[in-house]
N, C-alpha and C. Protein backbone atom coordinates (compact mmCIF):
# COMPACT_ATOMS: atom_id res chain seq x y z
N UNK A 1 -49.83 -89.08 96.80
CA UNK A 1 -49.80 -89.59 95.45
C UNK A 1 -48.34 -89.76 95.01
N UNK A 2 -47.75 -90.79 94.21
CA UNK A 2 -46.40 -91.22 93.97
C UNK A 2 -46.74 -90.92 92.68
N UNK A 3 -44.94 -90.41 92.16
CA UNK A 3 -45.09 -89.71 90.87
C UNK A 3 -44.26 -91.64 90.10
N UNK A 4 -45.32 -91.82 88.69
CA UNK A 4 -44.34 -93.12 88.24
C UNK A 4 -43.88 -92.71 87.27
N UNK A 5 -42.04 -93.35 87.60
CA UNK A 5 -41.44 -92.89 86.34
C UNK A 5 -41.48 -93.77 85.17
N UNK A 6 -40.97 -93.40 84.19
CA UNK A 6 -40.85 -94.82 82.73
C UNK A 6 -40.35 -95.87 83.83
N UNK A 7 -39.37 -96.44 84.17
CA UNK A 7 -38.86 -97.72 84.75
C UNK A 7 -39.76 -97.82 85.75
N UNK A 8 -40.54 -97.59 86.43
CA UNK A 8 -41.90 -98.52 86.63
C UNK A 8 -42.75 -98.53 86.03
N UNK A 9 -43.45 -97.75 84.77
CA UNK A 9 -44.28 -97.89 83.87
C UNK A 9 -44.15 -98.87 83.11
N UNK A 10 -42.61 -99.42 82.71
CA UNK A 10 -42.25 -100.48 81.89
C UNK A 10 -40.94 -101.04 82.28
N UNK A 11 -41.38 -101.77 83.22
CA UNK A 11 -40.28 -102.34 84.14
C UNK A 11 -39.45 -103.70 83.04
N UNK A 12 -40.41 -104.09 81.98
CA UNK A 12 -39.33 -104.64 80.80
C UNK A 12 -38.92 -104.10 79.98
N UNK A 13 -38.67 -102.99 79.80
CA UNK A 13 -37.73 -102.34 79.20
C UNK A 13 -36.45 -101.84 79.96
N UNK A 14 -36.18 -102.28 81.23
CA UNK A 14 -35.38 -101.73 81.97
C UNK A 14 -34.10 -101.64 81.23
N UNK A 15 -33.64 -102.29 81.06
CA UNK A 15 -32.22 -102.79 80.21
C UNK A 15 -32.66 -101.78 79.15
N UNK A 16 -32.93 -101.73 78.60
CA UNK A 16 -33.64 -100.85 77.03
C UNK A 16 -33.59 -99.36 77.26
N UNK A 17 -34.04 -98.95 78.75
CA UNK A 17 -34.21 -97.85 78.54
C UNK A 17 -32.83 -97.23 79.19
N UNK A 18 -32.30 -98.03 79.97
CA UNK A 18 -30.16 -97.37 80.32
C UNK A 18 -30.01 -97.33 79.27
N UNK A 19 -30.09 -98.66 78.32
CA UNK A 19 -29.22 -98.42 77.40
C UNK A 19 -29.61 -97.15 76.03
N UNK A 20 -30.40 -96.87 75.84
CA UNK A 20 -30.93 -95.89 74.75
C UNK A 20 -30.65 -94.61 75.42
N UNK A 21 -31.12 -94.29 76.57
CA UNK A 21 -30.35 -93.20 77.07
C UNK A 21 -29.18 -92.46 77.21
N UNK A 22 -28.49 -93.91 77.37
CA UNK A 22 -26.92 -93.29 76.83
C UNK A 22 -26.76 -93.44 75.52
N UNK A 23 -27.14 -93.80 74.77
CA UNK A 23 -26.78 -94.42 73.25
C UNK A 23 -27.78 -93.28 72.25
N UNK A 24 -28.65 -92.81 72.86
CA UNK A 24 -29.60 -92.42 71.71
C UNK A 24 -30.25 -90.66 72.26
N UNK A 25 -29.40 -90.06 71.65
CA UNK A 25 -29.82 -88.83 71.99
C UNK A 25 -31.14 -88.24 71.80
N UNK A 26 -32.34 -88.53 70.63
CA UNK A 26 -33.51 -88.49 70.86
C UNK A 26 -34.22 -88.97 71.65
N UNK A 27 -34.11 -90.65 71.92
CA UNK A 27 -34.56 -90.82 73.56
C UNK A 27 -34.19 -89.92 74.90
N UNK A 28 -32.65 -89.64 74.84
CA UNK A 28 -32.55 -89.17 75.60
C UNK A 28 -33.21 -87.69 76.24
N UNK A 29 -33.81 -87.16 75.22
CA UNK A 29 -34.24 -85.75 75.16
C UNK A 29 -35.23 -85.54 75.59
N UNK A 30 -36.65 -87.25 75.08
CA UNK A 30 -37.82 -87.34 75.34
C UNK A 30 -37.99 -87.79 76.81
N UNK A 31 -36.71 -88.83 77.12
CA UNK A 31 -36.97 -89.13 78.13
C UNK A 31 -36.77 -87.79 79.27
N UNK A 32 -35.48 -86.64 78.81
CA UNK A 32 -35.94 -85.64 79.87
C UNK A 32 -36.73 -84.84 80.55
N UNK A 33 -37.78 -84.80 79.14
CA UNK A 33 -39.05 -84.09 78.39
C UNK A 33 -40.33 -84.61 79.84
N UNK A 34 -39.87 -86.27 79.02
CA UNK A 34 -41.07 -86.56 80.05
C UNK A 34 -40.78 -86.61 81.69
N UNK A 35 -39.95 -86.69 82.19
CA UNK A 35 -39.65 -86.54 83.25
C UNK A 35 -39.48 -85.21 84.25
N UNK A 36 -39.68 -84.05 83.08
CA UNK A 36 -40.12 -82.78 83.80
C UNK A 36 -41.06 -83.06 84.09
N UNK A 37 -41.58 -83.11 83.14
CA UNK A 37 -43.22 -82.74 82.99
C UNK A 37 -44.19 -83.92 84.20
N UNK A 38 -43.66 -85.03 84.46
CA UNK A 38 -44.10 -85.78 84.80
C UNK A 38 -43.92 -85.14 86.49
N UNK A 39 -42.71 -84.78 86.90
CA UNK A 39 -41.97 -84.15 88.42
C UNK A 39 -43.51 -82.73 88.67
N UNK A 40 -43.41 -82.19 87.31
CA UNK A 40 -44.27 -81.10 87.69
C UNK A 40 -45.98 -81.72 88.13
N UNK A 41 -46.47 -82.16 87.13
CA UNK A 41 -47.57 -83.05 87.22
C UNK A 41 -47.29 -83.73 88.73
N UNK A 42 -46.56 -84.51 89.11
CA UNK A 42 -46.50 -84.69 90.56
C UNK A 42 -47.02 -84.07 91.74
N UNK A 43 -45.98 -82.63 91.73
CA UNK A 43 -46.42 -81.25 92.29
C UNK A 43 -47.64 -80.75 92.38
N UNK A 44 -48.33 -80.72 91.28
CA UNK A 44 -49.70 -80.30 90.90
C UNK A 44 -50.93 -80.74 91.73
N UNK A 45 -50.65 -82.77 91.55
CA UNK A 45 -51.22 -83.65 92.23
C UNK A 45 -51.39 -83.72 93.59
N UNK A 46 -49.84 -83.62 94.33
CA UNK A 46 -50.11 -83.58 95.61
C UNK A 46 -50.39 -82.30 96.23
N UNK A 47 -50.31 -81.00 95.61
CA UNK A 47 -50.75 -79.95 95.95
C UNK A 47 -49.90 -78.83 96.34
N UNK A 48 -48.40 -79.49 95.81
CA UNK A 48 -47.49 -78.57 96.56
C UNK A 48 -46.96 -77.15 95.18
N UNK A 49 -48.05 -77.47 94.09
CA UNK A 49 -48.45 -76.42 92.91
C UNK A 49 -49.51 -76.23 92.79
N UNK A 50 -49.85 -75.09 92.24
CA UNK A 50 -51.59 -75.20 92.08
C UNK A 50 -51.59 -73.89 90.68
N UNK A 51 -51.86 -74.49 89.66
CA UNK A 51 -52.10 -74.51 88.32
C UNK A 51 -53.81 -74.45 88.08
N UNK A 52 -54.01 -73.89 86.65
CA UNK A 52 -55.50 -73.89 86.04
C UNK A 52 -55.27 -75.18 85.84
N UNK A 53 -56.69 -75.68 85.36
CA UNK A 53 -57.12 -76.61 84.71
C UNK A 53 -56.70 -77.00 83.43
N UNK A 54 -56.77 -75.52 83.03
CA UNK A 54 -56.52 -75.70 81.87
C UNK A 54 -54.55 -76.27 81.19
N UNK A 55 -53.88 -75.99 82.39
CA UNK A 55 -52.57 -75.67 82.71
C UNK A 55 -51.83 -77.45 82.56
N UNK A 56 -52.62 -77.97 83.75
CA UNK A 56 -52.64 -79.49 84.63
C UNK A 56 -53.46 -79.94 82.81
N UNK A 57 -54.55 -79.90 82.49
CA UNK A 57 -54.56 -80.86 81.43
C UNK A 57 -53.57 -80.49 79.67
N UNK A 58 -52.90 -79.61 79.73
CA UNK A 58 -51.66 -79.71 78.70
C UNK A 58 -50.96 -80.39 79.36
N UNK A 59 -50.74 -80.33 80.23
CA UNK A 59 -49.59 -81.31 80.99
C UNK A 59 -49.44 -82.45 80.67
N UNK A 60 -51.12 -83.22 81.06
CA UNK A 60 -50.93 -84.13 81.05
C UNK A 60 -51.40 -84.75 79.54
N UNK A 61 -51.50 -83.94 78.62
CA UNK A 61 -51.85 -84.28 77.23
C UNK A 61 -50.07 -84.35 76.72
N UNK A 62 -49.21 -83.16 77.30
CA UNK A 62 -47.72 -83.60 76.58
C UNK A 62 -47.41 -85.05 77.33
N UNK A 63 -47.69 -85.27 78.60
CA UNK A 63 -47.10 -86.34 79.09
C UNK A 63 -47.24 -88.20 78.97
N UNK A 64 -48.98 -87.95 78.53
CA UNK A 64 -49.28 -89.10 77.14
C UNK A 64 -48.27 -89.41 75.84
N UNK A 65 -48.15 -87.85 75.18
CA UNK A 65 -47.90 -87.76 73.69
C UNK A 65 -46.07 -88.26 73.96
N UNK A 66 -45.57 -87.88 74.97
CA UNK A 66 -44.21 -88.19 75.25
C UNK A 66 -43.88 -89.77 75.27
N UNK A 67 -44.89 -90.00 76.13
CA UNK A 67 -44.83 -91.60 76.69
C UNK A 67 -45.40 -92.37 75.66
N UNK A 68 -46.25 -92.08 74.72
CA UNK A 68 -46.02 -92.56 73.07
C UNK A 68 -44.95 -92.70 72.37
N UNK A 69 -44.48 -91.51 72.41
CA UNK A 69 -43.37 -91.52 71.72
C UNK A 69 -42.06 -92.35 71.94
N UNK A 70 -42.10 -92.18 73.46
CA UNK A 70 -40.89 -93.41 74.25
C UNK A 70 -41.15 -94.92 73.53
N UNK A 71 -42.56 -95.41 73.69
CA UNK A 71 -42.79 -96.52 74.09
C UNK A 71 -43.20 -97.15 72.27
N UNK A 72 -42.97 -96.46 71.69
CA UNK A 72 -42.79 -96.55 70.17
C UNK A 72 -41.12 -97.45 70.00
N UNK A 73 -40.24 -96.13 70.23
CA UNK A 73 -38.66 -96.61 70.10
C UNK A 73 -38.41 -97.76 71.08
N UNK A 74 -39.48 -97.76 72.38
CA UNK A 74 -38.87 -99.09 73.11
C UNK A 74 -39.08 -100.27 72.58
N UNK A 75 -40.20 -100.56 71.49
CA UNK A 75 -40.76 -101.72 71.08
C UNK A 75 -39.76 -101.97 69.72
N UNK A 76 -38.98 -100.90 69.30
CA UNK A 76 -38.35 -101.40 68.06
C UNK A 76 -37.15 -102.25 68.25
């Protein structure tokens, strides 16, 4: 299983999302946010973690609520 980061999730925002990263310290924070969480969720998936259920679905409930939040500031 391949973990996808934002720049293949939204490969038109590419330009958008270098640039807010360096420029915008709340992106920058969310985008670190989601990119743990997303590395861990990876782990989980291919098996090289093994977490509750209950563990794996906060995960992946912050990793929605994150990628909302990104894809909010990317559209402005």
């Amino acid at each position: 299983m391949e973990a996808h980061t934002l720049l293949e999730d939204f490969p038109e925002f590419k330009e958008k999302i270098q640039a807010l990263k360096t420029s915008n310290e709340h992106f920058k924070r969310l985008y670190g946010e989601y990119d743990l969480i997303n590395h861990d969720l990876h782990r989980i998936e291919t098996g090289a973690e093994v977490v509750s259920e209950d563990v794996r679905n906060t995960l992946h409930s912050e990793r929605v609520h994150l990628k909302d939040q990104i894809y909010i500031l990317l559209k402005n």
